[in-house]
N, C-alpha and C. Protein backbone atom coordinates (compact mmCIF):
# COMPACT_ATOMS: atom_id res chain seq x y z
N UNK A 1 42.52 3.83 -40.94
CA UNK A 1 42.29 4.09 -42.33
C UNK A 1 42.46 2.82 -43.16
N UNK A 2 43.38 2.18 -43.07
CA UNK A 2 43.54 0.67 -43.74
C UNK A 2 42.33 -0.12 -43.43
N UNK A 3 41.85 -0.49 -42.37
CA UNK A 3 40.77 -0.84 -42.26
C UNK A 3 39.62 -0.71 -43.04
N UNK A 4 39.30 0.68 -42.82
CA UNK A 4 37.91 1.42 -43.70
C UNK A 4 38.68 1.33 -44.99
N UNK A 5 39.56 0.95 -46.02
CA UNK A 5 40.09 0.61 -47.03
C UNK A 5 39.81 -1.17 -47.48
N UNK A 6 40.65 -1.86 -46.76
CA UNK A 6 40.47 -3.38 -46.31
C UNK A 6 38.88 -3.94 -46.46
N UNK A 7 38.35 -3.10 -45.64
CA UNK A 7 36.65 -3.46 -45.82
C UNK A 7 36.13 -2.87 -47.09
N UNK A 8 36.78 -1.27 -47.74
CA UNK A 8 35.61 -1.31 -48.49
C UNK A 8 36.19 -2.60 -50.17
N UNK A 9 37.41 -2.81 -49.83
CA UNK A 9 37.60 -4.32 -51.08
C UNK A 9 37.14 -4.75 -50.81
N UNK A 10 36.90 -5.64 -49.13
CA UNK A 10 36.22 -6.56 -49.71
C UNK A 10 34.46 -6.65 -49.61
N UNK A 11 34.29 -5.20 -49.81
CA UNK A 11 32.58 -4.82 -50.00
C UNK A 11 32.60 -4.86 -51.58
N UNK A 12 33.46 -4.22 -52.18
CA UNK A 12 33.26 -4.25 -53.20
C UNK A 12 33.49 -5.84 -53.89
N UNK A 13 34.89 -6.23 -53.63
CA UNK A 13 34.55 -7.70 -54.48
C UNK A 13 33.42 -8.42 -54.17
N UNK A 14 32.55 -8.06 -53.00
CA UNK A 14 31.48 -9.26 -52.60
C UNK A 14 30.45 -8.70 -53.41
N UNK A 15 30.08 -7.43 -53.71
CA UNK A 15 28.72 -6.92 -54.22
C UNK A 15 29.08 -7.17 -55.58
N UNK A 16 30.22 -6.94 -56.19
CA UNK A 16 30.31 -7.16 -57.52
C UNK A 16 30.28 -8.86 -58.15
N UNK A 17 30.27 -9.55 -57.47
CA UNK A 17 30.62 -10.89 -57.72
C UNK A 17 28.86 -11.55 -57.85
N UNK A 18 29.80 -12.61 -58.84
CA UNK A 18 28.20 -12.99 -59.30
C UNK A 18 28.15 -14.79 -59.19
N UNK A 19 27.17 -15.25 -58.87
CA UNK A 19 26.67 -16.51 -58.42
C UNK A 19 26.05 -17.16 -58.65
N UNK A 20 25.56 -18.67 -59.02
CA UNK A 20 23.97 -19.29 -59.02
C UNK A 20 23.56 -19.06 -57.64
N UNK A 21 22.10 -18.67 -57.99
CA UNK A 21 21.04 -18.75 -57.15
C UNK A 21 21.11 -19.97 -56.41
N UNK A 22 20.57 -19.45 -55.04
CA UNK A 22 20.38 -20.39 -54.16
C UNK A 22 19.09 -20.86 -54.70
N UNK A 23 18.95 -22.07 -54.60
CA UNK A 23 17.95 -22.62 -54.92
C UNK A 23 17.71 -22.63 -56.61
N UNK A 24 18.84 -22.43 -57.52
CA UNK A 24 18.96 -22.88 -58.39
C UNK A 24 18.68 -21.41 -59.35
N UNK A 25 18.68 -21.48 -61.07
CA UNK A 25 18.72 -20.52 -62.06
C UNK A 25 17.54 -19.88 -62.39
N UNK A 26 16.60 -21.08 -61.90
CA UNK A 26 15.30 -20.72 -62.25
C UNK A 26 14.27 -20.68 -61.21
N UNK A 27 14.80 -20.46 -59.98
CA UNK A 27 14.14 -20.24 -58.93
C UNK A 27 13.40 -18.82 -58.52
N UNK A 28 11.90 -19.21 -58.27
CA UNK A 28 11.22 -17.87 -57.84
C UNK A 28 10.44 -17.22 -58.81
N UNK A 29 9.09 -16.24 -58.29
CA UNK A 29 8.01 -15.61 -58.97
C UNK A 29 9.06 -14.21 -60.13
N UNK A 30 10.13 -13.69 -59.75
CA UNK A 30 10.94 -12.96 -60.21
C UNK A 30 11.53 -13.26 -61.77
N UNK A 31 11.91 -15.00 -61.03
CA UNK A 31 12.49 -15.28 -62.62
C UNK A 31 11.23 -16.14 -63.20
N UNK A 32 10.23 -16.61 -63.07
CA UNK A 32 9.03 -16.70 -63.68
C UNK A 32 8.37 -15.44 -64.66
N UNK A 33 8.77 -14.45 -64.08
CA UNK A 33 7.82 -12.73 -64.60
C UNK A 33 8.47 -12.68 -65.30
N UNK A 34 10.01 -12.85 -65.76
CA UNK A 34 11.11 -12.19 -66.39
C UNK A 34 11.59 -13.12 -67.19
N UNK A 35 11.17 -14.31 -67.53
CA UNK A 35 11.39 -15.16 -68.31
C UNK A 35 11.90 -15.08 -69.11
N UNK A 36 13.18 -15.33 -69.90
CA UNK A 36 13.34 -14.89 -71.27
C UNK A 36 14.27 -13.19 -71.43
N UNK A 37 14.21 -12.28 -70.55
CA UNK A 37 14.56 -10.66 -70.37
C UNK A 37 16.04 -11.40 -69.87
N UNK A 38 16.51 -10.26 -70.46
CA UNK A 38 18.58 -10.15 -70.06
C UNK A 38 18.62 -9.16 -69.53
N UNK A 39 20.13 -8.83 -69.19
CA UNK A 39 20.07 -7.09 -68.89
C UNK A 39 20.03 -6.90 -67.69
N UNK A 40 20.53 -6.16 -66.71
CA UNK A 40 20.72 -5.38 -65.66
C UNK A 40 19.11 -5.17 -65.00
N UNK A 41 18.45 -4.34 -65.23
CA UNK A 41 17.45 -3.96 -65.54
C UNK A 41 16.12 -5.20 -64.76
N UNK A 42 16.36 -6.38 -65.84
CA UNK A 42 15.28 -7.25 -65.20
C UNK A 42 15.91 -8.27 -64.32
N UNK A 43 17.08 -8.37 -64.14
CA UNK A 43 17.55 -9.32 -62.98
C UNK A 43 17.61 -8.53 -61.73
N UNK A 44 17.80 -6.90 -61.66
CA UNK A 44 17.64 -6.32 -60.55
C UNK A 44 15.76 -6.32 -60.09
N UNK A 45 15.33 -6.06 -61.19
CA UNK A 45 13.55 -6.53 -60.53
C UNK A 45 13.74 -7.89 -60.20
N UNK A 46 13.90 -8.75 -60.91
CA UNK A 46 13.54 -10.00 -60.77
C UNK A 46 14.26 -10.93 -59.04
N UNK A 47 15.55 -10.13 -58.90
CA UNK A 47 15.86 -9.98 -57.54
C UNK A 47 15.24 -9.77 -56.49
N UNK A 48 14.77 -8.33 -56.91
CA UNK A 48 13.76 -7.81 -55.46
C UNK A 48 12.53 -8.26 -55.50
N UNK A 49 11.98 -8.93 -56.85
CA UNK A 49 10.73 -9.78 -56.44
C UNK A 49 10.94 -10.92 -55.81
N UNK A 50 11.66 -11.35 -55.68
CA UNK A 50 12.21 -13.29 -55.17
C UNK A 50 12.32 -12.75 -53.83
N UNK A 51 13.57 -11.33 -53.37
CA UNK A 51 13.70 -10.88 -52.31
C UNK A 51 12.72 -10.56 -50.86
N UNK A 52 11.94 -9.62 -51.83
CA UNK A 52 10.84 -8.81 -50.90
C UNK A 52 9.63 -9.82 -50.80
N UNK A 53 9.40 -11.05 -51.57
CA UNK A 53 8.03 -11.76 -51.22
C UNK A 53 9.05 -13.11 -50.59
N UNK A 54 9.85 -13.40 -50.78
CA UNK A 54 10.88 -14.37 -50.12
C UNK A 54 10.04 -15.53 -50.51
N UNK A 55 9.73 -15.56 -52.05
CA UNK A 55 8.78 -16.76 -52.64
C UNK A 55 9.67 -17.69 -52.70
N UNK A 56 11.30 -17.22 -53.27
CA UNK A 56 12.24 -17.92 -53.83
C UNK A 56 12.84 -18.81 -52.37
N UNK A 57 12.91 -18.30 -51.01
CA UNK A 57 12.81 -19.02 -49.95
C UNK A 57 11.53 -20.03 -49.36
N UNK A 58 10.57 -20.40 -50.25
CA UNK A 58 9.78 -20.97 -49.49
C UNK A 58 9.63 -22.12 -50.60
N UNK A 59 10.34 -21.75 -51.83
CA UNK A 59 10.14 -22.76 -52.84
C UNK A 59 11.51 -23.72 -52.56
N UNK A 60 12.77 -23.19 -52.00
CA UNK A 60 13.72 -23.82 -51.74
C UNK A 60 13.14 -24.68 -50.62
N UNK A 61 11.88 -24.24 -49.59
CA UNK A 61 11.74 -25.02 -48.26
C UNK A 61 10.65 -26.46 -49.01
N UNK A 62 10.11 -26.14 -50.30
CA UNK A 62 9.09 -27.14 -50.30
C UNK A 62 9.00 -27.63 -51.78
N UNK A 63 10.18 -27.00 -52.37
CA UNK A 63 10.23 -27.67 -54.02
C UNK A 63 9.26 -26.96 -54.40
N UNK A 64 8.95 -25.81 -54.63
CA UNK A 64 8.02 -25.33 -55.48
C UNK A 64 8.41 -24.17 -56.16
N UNK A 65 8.02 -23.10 -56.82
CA UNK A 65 8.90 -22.10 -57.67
C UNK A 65 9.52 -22.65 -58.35
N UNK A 66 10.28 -23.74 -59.29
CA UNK A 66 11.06 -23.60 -60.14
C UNK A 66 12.24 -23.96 -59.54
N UNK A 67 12.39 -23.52 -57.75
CA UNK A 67 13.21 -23.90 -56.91
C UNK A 67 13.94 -26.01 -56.36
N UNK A 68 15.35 -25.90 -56.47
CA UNK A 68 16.09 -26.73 -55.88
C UNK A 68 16.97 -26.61 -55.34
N UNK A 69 17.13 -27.69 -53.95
CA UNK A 69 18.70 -27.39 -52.93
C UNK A 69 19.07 -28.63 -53.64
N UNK A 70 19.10 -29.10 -54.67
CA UNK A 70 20.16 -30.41 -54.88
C UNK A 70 21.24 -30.09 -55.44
N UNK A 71 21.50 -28.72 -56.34
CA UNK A 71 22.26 -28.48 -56.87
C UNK A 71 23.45 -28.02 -55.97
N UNK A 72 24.67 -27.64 -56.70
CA UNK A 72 25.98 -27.18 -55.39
C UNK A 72 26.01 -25.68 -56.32
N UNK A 73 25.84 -24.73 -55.33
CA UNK A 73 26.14 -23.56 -55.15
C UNK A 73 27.57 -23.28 -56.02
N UNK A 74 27.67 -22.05 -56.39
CA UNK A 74 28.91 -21.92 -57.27
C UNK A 74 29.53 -19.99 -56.56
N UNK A 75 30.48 -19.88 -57.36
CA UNK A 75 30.81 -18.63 -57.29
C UNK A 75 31.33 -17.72 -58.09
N UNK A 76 31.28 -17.31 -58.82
CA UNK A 76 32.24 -16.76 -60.14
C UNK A 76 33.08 -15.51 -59.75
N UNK A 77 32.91 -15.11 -58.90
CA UNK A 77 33.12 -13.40 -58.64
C UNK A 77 35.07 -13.59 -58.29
N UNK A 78 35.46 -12.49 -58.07
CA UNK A 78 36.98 -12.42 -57.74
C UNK A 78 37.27 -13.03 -56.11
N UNK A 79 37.63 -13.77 -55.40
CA UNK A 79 38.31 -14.28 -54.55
C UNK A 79 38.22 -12.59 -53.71
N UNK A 80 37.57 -12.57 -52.58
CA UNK A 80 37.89 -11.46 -51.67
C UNK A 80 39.19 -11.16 -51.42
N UNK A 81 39.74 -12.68 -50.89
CA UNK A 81 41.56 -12.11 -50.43
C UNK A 81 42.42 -11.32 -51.82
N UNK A 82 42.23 -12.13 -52.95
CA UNK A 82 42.95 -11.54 -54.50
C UNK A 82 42.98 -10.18 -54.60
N UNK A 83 41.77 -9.30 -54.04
CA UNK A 83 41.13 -8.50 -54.29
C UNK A 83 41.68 -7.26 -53.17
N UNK A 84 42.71 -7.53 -52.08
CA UNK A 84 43.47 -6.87 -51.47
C UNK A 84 44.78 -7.56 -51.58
N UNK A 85 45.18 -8.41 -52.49
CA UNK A 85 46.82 -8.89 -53.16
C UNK A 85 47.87 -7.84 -52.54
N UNK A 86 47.90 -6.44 -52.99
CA UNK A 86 49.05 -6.11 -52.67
C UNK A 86 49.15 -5.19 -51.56
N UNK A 87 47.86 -5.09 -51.05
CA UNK A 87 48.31 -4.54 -49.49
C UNK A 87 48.82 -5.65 -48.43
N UNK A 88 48.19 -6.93 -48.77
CA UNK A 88 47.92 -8.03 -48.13
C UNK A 88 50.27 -8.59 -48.46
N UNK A 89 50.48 -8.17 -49.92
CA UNK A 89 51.70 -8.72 -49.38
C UNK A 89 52.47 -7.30 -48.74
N UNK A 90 52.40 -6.21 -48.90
CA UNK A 90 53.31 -5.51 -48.18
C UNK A 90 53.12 -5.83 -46.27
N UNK A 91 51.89 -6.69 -45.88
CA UNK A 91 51.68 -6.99 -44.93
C UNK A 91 52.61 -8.30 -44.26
N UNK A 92 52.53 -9.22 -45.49
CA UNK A 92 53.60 -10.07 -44.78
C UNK A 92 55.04 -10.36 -44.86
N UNK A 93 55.52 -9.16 -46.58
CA UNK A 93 56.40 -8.77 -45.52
C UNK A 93 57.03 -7.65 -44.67
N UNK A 94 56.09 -7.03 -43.73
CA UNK A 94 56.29 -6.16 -42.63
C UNK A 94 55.82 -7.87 -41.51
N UNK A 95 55.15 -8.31 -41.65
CA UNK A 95 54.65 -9.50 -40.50
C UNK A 95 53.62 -9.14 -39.79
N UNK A 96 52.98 -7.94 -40.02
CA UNK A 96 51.82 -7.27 -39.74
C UNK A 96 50.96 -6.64 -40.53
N UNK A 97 49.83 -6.35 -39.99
CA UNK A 97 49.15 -5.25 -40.82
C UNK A 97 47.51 -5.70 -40.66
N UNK A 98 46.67 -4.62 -41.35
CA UNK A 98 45.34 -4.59 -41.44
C UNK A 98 45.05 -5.93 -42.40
N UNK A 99 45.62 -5.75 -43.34
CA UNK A 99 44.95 -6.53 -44.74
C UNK A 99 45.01 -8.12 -44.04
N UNK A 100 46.35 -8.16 -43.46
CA UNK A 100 46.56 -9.84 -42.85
C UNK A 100 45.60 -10.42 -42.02
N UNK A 101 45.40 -9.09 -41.27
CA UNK A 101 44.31 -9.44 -40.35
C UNK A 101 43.14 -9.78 -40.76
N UNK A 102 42.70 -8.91 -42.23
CA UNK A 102 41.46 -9.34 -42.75
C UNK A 102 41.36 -10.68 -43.51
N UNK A 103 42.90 -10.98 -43.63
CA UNK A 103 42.95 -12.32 -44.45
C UNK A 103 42.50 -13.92 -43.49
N UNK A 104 43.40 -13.13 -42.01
CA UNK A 104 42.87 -14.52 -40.62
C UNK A 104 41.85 -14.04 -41.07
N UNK A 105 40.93 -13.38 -41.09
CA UNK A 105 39.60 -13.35 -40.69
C UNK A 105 38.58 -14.13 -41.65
N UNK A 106 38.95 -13.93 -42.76
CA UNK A 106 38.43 -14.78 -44.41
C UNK A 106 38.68 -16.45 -44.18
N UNK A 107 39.74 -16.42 -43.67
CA UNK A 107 40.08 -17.83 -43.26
C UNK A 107 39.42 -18.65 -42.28
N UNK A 108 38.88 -17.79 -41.08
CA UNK A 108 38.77 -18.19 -40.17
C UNK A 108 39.55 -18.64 -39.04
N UNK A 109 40.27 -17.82 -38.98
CA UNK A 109 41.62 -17.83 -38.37
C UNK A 109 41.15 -17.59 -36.62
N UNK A 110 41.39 -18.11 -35.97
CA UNK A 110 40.64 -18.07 -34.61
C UNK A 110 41.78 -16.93 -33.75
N UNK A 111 41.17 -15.73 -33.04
CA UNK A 111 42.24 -14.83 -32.43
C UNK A 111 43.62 -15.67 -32.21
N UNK A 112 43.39 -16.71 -31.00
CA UNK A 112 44.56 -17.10 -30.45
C UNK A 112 45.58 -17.65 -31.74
N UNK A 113 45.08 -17.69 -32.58
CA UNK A 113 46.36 -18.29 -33.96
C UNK A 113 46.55 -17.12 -34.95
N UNK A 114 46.41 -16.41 -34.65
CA UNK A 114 46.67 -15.08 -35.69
C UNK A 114 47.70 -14.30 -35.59
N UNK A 115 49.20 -14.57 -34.59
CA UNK A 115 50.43 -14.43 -34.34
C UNK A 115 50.78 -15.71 -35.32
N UNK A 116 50.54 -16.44 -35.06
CA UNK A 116 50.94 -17.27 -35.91
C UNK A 116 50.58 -17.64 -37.15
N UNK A 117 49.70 -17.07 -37.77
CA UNK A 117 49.37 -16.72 -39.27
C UNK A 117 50.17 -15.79 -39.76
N UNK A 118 50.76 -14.91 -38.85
CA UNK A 118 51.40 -14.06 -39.46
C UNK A 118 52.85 -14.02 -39.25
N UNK A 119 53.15 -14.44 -38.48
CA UNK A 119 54.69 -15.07 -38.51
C UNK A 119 55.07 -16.36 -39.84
N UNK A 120 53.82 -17.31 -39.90
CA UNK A 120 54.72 -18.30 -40.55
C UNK A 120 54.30 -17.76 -42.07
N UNK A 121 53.01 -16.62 -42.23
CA UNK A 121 52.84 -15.79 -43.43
C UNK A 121 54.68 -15.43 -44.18
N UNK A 122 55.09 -14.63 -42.66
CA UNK A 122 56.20 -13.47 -43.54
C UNK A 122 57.19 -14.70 -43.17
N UNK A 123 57.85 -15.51 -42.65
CA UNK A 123 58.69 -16.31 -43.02
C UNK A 123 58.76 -17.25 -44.07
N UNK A 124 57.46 -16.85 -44.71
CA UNK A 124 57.43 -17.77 -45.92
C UNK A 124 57.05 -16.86 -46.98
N UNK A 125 57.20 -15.79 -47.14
CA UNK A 125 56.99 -14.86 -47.63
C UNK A 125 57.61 -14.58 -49.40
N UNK A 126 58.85 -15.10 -49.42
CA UNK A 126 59.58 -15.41 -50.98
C UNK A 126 58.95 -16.58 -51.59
N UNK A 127 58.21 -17.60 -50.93
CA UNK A 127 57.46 -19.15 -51.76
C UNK A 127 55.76 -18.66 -52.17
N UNK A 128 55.13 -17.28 -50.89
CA UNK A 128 53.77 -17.09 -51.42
C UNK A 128 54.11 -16.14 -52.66
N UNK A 129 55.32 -15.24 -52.41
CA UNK A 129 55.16 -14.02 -53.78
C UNK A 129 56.62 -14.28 -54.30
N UNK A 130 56.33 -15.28 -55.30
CA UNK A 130 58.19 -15.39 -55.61
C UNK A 130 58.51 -14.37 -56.69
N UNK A 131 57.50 -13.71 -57.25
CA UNK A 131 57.62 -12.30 -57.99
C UNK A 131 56.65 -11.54 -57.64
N UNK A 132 56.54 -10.34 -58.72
CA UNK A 132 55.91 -9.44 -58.75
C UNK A 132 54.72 -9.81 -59.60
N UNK A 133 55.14 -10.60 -60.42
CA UNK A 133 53.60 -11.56 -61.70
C UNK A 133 52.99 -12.68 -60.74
N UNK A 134 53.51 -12.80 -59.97
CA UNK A 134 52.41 -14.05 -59.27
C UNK A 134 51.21 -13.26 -58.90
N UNK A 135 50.24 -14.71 -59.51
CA UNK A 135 48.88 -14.25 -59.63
C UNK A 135 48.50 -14.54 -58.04
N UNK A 136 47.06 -14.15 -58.09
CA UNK A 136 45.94 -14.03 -56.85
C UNK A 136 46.13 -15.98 -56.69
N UNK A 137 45.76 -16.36 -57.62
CA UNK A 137 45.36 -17.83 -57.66
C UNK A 137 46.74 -18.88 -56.94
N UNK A 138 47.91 -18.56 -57.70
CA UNK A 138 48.94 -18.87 -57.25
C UNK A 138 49.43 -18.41 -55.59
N UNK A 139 49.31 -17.27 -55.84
CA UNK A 139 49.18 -16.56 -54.34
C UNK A 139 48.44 -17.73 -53.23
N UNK A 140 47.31 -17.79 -53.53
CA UNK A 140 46.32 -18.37 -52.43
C UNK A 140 47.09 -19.68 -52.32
N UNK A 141 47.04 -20.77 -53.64
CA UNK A 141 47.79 -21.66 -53.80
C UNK A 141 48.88 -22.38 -52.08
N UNK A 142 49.67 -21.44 -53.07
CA UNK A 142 50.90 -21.07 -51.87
C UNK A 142 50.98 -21.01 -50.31
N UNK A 143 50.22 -20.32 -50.37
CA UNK A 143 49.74 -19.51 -48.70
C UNK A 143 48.91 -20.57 -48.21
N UNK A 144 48.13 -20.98 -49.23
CA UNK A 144 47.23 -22.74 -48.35
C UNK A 144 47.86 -24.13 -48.28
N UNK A 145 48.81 -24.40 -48.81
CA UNK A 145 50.32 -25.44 -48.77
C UNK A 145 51.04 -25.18 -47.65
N UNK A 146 51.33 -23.77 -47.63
CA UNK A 146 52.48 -23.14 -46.25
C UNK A 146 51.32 -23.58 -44.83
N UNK A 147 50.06 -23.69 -45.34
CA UNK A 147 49.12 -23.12 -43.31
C UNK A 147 48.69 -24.56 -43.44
N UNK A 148 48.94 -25.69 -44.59
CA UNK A 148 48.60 -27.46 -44.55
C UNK A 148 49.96 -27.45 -43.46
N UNK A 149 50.79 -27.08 -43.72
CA UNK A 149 52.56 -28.08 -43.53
C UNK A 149 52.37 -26.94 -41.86
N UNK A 150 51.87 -26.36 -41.73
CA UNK A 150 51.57 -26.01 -40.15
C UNK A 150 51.20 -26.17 -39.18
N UNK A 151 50.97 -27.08 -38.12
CA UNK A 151 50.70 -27.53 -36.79
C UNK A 151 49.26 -27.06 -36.61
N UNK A 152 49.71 -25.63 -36.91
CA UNK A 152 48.35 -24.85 -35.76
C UNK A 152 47.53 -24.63 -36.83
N UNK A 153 48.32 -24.12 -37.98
CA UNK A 153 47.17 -23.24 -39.31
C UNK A 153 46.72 -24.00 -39.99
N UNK A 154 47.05 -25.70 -40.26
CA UNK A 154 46.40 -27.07 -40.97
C UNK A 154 44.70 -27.02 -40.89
N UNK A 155 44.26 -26.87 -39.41
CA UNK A 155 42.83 -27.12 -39.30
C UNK A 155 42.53 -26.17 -40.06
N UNK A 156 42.36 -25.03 -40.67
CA UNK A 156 41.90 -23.68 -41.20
C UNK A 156 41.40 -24.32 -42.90
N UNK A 157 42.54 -25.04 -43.32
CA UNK A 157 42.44 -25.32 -45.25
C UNK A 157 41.23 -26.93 -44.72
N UNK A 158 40.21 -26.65 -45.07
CA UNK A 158 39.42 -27.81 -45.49
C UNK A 158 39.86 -29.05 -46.59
């Protein structure tokens, strides 16, 4: 049950979260048609037109559409891990659990090091949540300082 919980956060923070376009703001026959229109409404057409003719992919392959890869990709949406915060700490400190597991997994946490994500998680467990107000941001913060100063969990933080 934690699982089918675990996944549907982070289905939901991923569908709700919002982004520049690959291939830029003004990429594709979608946002050409819709030029100028706001609203729910014409960015969901203007989606499935870029989508379903995959114009907005062929203008990223050849500079055409309105389309560019020079720009850097962005993300605005909520942080997936933030977005299971407090199952994720009753997880470390028990030193187990679903949510942790989904957190190696966000990380990229490779099986064989995921005893050890979660051991040096809950032994450090008072520096990631030193209250009850520590934010998502601080949270992550924390938890990516503790897996730098780690042997095994260092390669994981880029």
């Amino acid at each position: 049950m934690k699982k089918i919980i675990a996944g549907l956060a982070l289905l939901t923070a991923s569908s709700s979260a919002m982004a520049v376009a690959p291939g830029g703001e003004n990429c594709g026959w979608g946002n050409m048609l819709f030029k100028g229109q706001s609203g729910l409404g014409a960015h969901v057409i203007a989606s499935i037109t870029n989508g379903t003719s995959f114009n907005n992919t062929f203008g990223m392959t050849f500079g055409t559409n309105g389309c560019s890869t020079s720009g850097t990709l962005t993300y605005g949406g909520a942080s997936m891990v933030s977005s299971i915060m407090g199952e994720f700490s009753e997880d470390v400190a028990r030193g187990e659990g679903d949510a942790m597991d989904t957190v190696a997994v966000v990380y990229g946490i490779e099986k064989q090091d995921r005893d050890t994500f979660a051991k040096v998680m809950h032994e450090n467990f008072a520096a990631i949540f030193p209250s009850e107000d520590v934010t998502a941001a601080e949270m992550m913060a924390s938890m990516e300082a503790i897996m730098k100063s780690d042997a095994t969990l260092t390669k994981y933080i880029a």
